[in-house]
N, C-alpha and C. Protein backbone atom coordinates (compact mmCIF):
# COMPACT_ATOMS: atom_id res chain seq x y z
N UNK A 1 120.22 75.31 121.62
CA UNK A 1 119.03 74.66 121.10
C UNK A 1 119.33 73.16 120.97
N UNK A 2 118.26 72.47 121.27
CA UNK A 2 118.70 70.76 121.34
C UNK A 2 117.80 70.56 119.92
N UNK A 3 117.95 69.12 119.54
CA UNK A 3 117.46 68.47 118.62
C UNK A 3 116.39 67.40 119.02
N UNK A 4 115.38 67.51 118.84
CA UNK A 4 114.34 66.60 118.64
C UNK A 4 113.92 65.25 117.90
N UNK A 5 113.50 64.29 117.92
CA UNK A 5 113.29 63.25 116.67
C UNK A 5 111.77 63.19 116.59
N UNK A 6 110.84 63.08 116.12
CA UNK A 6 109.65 63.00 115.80
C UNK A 6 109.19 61.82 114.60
N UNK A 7 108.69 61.26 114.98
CA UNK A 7 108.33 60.32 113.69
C UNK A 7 106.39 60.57 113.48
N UNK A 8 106.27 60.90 112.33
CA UNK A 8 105.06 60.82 111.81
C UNK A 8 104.50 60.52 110.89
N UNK A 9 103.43 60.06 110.66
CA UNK A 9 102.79 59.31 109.21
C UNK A 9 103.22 60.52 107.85
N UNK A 10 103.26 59.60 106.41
CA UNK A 10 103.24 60.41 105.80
C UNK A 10 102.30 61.34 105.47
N UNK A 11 101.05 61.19 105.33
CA UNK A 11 100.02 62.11 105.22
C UNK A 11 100.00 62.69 106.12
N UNK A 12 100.39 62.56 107.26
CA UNK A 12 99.98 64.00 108.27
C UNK A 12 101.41 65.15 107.76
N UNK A 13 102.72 64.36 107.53
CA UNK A 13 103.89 64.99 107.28
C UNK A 13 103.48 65.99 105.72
N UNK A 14 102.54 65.66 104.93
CA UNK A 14 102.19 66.24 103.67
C UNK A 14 101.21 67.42 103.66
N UNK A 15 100.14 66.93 105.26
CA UNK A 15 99.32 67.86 105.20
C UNK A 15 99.93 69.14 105.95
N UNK A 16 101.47 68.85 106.80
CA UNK A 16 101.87 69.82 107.48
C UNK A 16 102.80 70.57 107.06
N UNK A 17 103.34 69.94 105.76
CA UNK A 17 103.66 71.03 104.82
C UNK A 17 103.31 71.58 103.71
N UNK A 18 102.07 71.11 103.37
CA UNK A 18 100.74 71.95 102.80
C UNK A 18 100.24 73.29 103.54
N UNK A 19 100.08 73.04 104.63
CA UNK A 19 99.74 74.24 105.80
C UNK A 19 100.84 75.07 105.79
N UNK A 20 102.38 74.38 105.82
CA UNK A 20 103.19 75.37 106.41
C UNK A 20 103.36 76.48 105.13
N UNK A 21 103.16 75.99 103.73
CA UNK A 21 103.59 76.85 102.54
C UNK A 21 102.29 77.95 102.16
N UNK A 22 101.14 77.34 102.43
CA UNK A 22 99.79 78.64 102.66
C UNK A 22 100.31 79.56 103.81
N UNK A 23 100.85 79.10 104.88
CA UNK A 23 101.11 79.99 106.01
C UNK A 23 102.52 81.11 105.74
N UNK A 24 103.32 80.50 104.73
CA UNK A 24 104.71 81.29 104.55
C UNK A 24 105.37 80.67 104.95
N UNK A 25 105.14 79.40 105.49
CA UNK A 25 106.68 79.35 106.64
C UNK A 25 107.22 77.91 106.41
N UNK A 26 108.15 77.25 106.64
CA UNK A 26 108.76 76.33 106.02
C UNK A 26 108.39 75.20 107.38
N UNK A 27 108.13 73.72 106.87
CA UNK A 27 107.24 72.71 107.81
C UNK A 27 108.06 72.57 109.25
N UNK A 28 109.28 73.17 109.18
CA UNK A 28 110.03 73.20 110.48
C UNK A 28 109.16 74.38 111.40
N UNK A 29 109.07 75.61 110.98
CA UNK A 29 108.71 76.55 111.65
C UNK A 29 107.50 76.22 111.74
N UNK A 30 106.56 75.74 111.22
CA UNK A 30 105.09 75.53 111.17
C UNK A 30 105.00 74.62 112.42
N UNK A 31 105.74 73.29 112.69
CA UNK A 31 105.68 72.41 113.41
C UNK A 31 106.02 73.32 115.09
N UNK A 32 106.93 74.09 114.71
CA UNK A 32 107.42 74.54 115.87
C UNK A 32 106.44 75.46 116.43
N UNK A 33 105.92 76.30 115.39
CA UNK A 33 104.29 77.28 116.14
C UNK A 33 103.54 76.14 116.69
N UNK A 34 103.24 75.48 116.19
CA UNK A 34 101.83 74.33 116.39
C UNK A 34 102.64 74.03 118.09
N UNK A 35 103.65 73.41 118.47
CA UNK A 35 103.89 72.87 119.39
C UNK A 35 104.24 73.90 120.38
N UNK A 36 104.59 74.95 120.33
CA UNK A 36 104.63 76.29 121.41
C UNK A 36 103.09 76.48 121.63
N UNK A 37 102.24 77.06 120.50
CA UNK A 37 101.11 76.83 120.43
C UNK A 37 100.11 75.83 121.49
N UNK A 38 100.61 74.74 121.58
CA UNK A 38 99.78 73.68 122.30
C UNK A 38 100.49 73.72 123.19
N UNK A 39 101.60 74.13 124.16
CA UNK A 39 102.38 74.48 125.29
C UNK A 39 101.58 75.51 126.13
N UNK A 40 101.51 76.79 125.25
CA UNK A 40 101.11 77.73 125.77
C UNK A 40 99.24 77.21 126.24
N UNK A 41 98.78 76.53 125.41
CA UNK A 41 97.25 76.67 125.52
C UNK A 41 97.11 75.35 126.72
N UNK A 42 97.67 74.34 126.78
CA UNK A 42 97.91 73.85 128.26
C UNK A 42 98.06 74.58 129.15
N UNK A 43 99.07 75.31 129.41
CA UNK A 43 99.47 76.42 130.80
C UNK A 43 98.19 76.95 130.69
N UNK A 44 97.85 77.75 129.78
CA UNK A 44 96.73 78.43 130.24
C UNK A 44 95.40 77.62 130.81
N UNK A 45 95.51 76.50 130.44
CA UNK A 45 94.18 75.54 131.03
C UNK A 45 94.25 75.31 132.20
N UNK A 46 95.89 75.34 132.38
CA UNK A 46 96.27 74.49 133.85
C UNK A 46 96.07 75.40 134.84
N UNK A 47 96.37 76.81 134.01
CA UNK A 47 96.43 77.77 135.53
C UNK A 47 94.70 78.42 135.50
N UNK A 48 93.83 78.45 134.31
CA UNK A 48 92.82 78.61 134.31
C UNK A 48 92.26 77.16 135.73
N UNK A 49 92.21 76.27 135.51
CA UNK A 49 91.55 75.23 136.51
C UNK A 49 92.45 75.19 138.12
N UNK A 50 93.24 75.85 138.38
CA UNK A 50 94.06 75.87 139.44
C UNK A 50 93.35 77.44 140.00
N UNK A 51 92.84 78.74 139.05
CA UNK A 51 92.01 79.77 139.91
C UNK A 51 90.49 78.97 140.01
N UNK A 52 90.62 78.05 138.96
CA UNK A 52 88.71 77.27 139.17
C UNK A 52 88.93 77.07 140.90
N UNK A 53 89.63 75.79 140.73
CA UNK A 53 90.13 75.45 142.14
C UNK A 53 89.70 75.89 143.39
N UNK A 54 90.86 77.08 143.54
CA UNK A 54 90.76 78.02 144.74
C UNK A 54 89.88 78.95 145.16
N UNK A 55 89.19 78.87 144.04
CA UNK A 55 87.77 80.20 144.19
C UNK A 55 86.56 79.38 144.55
N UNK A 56 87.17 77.65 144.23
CA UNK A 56 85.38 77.13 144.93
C UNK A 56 86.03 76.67 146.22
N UNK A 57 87.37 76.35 146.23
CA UNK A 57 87.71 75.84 147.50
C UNK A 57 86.93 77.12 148.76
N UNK A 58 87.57 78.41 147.97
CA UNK A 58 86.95 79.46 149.08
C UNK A 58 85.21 79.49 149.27
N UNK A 59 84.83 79.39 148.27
CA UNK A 59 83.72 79.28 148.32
C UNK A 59 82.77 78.03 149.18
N UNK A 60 83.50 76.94 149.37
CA UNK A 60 83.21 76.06 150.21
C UNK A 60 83.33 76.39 151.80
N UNK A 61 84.64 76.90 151.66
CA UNK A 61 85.00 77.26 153.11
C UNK A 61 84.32 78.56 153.90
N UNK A 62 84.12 79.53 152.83
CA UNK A 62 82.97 80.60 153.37
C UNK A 62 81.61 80.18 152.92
N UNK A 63 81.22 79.79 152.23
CA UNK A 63 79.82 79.34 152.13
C UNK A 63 79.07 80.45 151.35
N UNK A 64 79.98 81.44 150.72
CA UNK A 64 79.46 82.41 150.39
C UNK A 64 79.52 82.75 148.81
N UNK A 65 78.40 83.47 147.84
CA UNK A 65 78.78 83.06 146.29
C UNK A 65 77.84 84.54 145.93
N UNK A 66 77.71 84.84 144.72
CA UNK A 66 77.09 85.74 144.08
C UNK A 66 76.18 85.08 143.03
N UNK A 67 75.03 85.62 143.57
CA UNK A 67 74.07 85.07 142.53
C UNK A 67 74.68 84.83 140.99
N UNK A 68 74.04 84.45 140.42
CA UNK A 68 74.53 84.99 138.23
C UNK A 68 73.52 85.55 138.09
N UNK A 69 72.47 86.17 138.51
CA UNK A 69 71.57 87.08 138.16
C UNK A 69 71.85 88.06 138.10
N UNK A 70 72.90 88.55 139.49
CA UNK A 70 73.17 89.94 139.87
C UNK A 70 74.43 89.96 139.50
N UNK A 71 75.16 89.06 138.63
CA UNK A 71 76.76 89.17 138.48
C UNK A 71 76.20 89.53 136.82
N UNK A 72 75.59 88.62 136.45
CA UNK A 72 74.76 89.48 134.88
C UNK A 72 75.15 90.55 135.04
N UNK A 73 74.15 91.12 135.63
CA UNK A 73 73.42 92.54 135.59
C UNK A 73 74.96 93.44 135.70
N UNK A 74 75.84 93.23 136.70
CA UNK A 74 76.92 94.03 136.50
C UNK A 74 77.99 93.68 135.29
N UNK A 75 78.01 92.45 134.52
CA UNK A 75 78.81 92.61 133.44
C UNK A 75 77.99 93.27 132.24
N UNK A 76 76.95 93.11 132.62
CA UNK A 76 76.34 93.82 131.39
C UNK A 76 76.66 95.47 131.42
N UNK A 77 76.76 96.17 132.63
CA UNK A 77 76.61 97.37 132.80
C UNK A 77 78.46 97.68 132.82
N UNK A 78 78.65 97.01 133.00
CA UNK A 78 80.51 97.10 132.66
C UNK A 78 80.62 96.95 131.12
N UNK A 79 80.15 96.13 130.69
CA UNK A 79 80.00 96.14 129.39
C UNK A 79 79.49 97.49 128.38
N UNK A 80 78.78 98.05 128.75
CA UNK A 80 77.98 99.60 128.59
C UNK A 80 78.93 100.72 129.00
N UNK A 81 80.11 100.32 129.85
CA UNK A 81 81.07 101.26 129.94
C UNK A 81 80.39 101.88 131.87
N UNK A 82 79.34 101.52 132.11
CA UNK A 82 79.41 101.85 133.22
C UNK A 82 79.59 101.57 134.72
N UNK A 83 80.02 102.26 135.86
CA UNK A 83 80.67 101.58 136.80
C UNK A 83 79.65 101.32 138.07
N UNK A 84 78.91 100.42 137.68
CA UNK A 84 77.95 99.83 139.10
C UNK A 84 78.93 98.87 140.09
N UNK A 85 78.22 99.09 141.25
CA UNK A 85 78.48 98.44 142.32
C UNK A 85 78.70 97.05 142.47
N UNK A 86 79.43 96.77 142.87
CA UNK A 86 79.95 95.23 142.37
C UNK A 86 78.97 94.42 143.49
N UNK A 87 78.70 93.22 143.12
CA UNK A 87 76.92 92.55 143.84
C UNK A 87 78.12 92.23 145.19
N UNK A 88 77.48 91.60 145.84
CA UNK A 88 77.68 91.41 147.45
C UNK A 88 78.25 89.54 147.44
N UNK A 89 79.18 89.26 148.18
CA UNK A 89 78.78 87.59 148.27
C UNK A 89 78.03 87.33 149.33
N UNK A 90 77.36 86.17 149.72
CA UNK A 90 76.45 85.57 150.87
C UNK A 90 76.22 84.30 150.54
N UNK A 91 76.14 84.00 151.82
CA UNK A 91 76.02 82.55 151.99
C UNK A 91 74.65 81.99 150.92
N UNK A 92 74.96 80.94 150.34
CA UNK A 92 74.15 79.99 149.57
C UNK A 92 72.72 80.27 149.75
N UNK A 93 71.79 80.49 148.59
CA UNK A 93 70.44 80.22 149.20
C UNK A 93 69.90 81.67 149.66
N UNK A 94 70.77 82.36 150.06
CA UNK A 94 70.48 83.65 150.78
C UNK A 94 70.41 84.93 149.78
């Protein structure tokens, strides 16, 4: 494990060990959730906008998409527990 230096105002340093003693946990461990915390929720943005990406890139390159009328209609019925036919893609407009 390496060592870190952090410098921060005192009021934020007061309010983060205000939080950490409601939470149980001592302002080291509190600091350390918060910053895994905001690690993890980046990656997930990054790889969330990297499938954005590739699914319009494809979508550009086939020209082809699913209404949201008919993509509704099947999450709703997935939602209900039942297994309808998944809608069709086609070109834009069509």
């Amino acid at each position: 494990m390496v060592t870190t230096t952090i410098r921060i105002q005192e009021a934020l340093k007061a309010r983060i060990s205000a939080a950490a003693e409601r939470a149980g946990k001592t302002p080291h461990a509190f600091m350390l959730d918060a910053i895994e915390q905001s690690v993890e929720q980046a990656e997930l943005a990054e790889e969330f906008h990297r499938i954005a990406n590739e699914r319009w890139a494809k979508i550009l390159a086939t020209g082809k998409t699913v209404p949201w009328n008919e993509t509704r209609v099947w999450l709703e019925a997935r939602a209900r527990g039942e297994r309808p036919r998944k809608p069709v893609a086609r070109k834009f407009g069509g």
